[in-house]
PDB file of N, CA and C in Angstrom:
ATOM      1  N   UNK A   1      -4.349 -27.548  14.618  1.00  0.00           N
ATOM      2  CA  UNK A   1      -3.460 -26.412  14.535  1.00  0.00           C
ATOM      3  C   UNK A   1      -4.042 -25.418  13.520  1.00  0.00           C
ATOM      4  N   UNK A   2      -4.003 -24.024  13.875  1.00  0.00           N
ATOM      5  CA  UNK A   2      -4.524 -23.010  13.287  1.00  0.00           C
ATOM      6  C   UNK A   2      -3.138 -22.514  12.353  1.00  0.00           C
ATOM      7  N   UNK A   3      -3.651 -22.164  10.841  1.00  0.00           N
ATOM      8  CA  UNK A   3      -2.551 -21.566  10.496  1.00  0.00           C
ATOM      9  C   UNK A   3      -3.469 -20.645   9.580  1.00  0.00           C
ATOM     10  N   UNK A   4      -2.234 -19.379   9.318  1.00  0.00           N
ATOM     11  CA  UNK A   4      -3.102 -18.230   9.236  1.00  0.00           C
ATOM     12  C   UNK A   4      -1.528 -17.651   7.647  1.00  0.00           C
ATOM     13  N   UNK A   5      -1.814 -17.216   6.182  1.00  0.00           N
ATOM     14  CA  UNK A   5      -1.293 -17.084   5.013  1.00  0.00           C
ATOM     15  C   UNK A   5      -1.201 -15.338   5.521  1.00  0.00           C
ATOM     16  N   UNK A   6       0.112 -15.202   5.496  1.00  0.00           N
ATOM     17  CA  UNK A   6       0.121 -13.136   5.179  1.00  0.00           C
ATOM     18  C   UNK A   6       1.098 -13.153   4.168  1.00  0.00           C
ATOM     19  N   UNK A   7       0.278 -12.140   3.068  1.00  0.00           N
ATOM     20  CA  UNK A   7       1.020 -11.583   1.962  1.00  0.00           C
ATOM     21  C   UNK A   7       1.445 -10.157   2.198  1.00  0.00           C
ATOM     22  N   UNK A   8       2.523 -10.143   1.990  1.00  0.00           N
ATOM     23  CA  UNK A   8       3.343  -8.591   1.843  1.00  0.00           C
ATOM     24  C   UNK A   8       3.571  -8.196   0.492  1.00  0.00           C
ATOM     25  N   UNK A   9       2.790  -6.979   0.238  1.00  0.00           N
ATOM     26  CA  UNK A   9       3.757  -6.719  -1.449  1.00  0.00           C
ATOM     27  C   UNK A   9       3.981  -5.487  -0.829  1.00  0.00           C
ATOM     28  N   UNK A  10       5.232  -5.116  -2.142  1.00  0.00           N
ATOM     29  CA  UNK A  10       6.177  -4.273  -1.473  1.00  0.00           C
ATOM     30  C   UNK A  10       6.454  -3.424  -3.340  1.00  0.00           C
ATOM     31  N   UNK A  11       6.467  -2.134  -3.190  1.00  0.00           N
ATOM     32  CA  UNK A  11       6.731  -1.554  -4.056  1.00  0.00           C
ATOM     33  C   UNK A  11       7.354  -0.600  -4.238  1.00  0.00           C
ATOM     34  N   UNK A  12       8.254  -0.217  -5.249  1.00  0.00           N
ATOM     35  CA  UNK A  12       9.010   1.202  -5.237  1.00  0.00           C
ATOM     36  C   UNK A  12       8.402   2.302  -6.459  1.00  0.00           C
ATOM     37  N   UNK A  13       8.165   3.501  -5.776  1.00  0.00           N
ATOM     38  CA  UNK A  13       7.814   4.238  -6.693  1.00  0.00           C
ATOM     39  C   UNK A  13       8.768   4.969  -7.267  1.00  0.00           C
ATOM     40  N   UNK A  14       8.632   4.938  -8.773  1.00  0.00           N
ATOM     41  CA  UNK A  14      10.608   5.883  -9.522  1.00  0.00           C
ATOM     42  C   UNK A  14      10.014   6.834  -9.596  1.00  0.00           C
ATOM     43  N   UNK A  15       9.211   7.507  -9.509  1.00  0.00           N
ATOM     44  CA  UNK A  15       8.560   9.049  -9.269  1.00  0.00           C
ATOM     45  C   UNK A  15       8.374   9.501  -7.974  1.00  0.00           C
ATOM     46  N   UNK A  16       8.153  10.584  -7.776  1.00  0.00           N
ATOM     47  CA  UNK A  16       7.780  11.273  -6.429  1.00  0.00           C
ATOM     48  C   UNK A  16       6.561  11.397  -6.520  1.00  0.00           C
ATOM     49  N   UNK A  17       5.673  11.624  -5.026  1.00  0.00           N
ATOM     50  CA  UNK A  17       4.216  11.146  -5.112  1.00  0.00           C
ATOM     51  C   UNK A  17       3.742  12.379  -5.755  1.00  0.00           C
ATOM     52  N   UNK A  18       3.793  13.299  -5.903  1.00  0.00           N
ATOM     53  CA  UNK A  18       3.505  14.290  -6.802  1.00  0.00           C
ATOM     54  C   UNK A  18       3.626  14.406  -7.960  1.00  0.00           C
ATOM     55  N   UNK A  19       4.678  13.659  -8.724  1.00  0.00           N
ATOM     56  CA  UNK A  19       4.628  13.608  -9.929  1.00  0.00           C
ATOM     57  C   UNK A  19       3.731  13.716 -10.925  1.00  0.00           C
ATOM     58  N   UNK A  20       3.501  13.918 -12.054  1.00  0.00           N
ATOM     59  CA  UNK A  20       2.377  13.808 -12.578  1.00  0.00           C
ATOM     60  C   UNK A  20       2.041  12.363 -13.547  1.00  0.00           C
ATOM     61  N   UNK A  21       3.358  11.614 -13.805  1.00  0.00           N
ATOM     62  CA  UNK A  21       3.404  10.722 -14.258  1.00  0.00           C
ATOM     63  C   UNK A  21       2.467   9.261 -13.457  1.00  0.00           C
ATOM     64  N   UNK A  22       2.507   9.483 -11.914  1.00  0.00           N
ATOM     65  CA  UNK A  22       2.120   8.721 -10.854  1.00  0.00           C
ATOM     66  C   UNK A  22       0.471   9.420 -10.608  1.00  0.00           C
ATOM     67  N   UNK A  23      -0.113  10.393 -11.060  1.00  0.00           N
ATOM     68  CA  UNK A  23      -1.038  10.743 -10.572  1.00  0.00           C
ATOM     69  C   UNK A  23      -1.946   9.931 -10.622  1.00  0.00           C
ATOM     70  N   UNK A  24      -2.332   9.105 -11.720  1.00  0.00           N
ATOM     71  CA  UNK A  24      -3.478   8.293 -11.612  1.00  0.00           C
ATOM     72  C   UNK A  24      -2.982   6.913 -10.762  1.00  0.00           C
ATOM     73  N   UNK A  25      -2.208   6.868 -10.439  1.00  0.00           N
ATOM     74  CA  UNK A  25      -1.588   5.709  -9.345  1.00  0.00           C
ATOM     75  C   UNK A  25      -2.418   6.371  -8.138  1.00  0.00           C
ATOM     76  N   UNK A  26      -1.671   7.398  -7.946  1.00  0.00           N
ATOM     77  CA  UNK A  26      -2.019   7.989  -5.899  1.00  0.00           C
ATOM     78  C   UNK A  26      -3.350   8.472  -5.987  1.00  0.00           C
ATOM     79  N   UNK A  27      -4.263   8.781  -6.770  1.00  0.00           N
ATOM     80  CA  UNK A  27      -5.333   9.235  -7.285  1.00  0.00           C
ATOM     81  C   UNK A  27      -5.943   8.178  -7.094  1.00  0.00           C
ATOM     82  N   UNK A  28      -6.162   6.507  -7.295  1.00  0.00           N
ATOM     83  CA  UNK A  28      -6.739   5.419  -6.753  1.00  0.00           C
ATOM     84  C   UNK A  28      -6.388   4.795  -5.764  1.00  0.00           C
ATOM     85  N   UNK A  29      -5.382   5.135  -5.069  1.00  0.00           N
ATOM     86  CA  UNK A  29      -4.843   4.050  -3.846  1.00  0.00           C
ATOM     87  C   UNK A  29      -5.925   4.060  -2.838  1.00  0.00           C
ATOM     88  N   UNK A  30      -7.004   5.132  -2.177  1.00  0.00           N
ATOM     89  CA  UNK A  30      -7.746   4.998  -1.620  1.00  0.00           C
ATOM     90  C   UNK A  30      -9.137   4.049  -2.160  1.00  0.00           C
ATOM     91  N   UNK A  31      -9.258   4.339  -3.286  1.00  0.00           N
ATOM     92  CA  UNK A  31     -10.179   2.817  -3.755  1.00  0.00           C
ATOM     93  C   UNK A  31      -9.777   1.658  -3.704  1.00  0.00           C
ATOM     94  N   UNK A  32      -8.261   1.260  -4.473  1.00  0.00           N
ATOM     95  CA  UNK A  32      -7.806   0.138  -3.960  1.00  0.00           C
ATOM     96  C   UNK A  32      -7.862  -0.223  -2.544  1.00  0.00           C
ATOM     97  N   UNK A  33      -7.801   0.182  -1.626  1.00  0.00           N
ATOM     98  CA  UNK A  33      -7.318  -0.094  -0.169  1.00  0.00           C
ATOM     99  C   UNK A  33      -8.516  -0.513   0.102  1.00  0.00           C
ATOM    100  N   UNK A  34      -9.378   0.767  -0.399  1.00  0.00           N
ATOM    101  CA  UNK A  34     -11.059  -0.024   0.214  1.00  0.00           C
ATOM    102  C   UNK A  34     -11.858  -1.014  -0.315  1.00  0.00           C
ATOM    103  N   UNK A  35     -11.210  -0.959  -1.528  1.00  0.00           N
ATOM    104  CA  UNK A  35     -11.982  -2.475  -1.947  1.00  0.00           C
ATOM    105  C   UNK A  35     -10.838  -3.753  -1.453  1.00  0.00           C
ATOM    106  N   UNK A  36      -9.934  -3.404  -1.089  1.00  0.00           N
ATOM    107  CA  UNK A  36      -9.180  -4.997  -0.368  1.00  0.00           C
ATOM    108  C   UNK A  36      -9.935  -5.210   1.303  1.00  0.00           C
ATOM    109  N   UNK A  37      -9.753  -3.618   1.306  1.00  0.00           N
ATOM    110  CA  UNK A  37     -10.249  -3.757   3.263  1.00  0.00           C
ATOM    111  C   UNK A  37     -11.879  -4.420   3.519  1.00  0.00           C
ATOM    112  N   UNK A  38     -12.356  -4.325   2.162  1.00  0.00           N
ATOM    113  CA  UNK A  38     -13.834  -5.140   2.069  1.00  0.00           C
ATOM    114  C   UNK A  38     -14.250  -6.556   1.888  1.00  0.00           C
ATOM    115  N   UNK A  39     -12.879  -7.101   0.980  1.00  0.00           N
ATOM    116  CA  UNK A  39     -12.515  -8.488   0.497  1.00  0.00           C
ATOM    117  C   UNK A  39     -12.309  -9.190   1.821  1.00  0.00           C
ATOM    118  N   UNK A  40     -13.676 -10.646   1.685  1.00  0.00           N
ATOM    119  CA  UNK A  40     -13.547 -11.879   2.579  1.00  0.00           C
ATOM    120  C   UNK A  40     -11.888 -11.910   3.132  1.00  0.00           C
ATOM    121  N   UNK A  41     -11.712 -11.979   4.333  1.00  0.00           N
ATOM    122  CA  UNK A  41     -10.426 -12.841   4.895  1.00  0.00           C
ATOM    123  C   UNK A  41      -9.581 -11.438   5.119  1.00  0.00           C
ATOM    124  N   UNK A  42      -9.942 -10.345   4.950  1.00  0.00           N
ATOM    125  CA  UNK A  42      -9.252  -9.318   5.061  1.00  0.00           C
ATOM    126  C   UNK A  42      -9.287  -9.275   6.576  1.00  0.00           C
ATOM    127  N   UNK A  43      -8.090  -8.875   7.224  1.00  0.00           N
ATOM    128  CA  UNK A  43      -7.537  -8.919   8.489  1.00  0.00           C
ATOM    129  C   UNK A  43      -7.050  -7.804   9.278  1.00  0.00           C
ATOM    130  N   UNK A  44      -5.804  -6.997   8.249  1.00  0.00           N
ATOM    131  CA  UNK A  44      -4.965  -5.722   8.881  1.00  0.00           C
ATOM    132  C   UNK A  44      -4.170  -5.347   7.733  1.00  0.00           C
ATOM    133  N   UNK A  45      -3.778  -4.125   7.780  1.00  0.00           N
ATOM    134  CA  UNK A  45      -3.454  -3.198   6.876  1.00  0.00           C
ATOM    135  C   UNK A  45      -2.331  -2.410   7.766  1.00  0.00           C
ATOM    136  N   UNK A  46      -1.026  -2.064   7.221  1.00  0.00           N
ATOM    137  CA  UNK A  46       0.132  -1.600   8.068  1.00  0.00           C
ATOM    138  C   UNK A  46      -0.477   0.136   8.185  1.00  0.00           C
ATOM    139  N   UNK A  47      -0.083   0.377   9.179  1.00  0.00           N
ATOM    140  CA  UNK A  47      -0.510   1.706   9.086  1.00  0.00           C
ATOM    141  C   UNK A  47       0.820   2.402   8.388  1.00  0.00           C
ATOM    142  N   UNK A  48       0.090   3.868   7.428  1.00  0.00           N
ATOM    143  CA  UNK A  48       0.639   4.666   6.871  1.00  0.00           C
ATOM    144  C   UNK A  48       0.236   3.957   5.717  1.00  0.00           C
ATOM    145  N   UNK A  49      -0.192   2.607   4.957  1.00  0.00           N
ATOM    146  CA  UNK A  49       0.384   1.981   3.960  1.00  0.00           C
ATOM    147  C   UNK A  49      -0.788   2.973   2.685  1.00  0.00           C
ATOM    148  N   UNK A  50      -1.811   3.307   3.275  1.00  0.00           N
ATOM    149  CA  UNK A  50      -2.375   4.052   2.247  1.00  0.00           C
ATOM    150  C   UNK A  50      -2.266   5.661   2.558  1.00  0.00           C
ATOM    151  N   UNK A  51      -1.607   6.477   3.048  1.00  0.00           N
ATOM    152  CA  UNK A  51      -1.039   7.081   2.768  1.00  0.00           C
ATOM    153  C   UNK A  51       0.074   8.040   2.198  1.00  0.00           C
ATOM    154  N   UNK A  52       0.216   8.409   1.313  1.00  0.00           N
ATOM    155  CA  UNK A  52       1.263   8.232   0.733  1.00  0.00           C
ATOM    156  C   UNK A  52       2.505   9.415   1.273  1.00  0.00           C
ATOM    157  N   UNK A  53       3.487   9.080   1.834  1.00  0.00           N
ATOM    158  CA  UNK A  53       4.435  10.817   2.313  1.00  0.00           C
ATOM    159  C   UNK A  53       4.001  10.502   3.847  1.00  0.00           C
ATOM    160  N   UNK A  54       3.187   9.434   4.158  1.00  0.00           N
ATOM    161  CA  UNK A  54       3.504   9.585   5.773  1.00  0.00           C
ATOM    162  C   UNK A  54       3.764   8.157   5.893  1.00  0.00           C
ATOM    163  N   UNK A  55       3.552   7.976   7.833  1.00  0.00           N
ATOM    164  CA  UNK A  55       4.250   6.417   7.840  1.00  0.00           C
ATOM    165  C   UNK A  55       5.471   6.209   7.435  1.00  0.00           C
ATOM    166  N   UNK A  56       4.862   4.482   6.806  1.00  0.00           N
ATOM    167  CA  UNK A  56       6.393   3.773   6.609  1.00  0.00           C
ATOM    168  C   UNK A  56       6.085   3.363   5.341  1.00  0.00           C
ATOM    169  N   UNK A  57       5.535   4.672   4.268  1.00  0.00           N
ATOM    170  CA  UNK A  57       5.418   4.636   3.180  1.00  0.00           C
ATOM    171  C   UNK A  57       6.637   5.170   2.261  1.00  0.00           C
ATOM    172  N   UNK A  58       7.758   5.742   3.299  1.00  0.00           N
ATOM    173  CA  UNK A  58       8.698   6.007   2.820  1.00  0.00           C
ATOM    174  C   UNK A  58      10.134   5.856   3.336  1.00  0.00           C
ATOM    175  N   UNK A  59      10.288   3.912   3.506  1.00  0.00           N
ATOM    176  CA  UNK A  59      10.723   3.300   4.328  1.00  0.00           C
ATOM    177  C   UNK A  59      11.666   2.928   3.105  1.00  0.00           C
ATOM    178  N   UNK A  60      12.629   3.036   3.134  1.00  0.00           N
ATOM    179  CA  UNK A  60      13.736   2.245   2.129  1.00  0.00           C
ATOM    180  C   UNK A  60      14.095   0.820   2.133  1.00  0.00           C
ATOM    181  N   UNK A  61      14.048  -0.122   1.539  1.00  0.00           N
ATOM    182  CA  UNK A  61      14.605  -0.816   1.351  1.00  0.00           C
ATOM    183  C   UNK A  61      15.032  -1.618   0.734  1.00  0.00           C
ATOM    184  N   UNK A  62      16.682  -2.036   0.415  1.00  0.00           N
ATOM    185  CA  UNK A  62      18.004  -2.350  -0.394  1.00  0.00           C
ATOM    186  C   UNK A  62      17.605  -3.029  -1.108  1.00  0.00           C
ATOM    187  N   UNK A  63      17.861  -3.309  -2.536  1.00  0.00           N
ATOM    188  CA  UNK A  63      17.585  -4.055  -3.267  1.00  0.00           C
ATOM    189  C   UNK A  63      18.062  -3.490  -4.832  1.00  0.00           C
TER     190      UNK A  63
END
């Protein structure tokens, strides 16, 4: 039997992506992404997730 580990992290930003407080956050998310999308065992990536203001990057949820 094949079994296959998916991690979800999930984050809320208390700023707006413009903020300036967040800039050096949204200012690396495209390096982060590409150095995971390079990392052994890497598989799929949700779309929108490195974009920030599109997708289902601005998907609510309760908590």
């Amino acid at each position: 039997m094949t079994r296959h580990l998916a991690e979800l992290n999930i984050g809320r930003l208390l700023a707006p992506t413009d903020d300036p407080r967040v800039a050096d956050f949204m200012n690396a998310l495209d390096l982060i992404n590409g150095m995971g999308k390079q990392m052994p065992g890497f598989v799929w990536m949700m779309e929108g997730s490195g974009e920030p203001g599109t997708g289902n990057t601005e998907t609510k949820i309760g908590g």
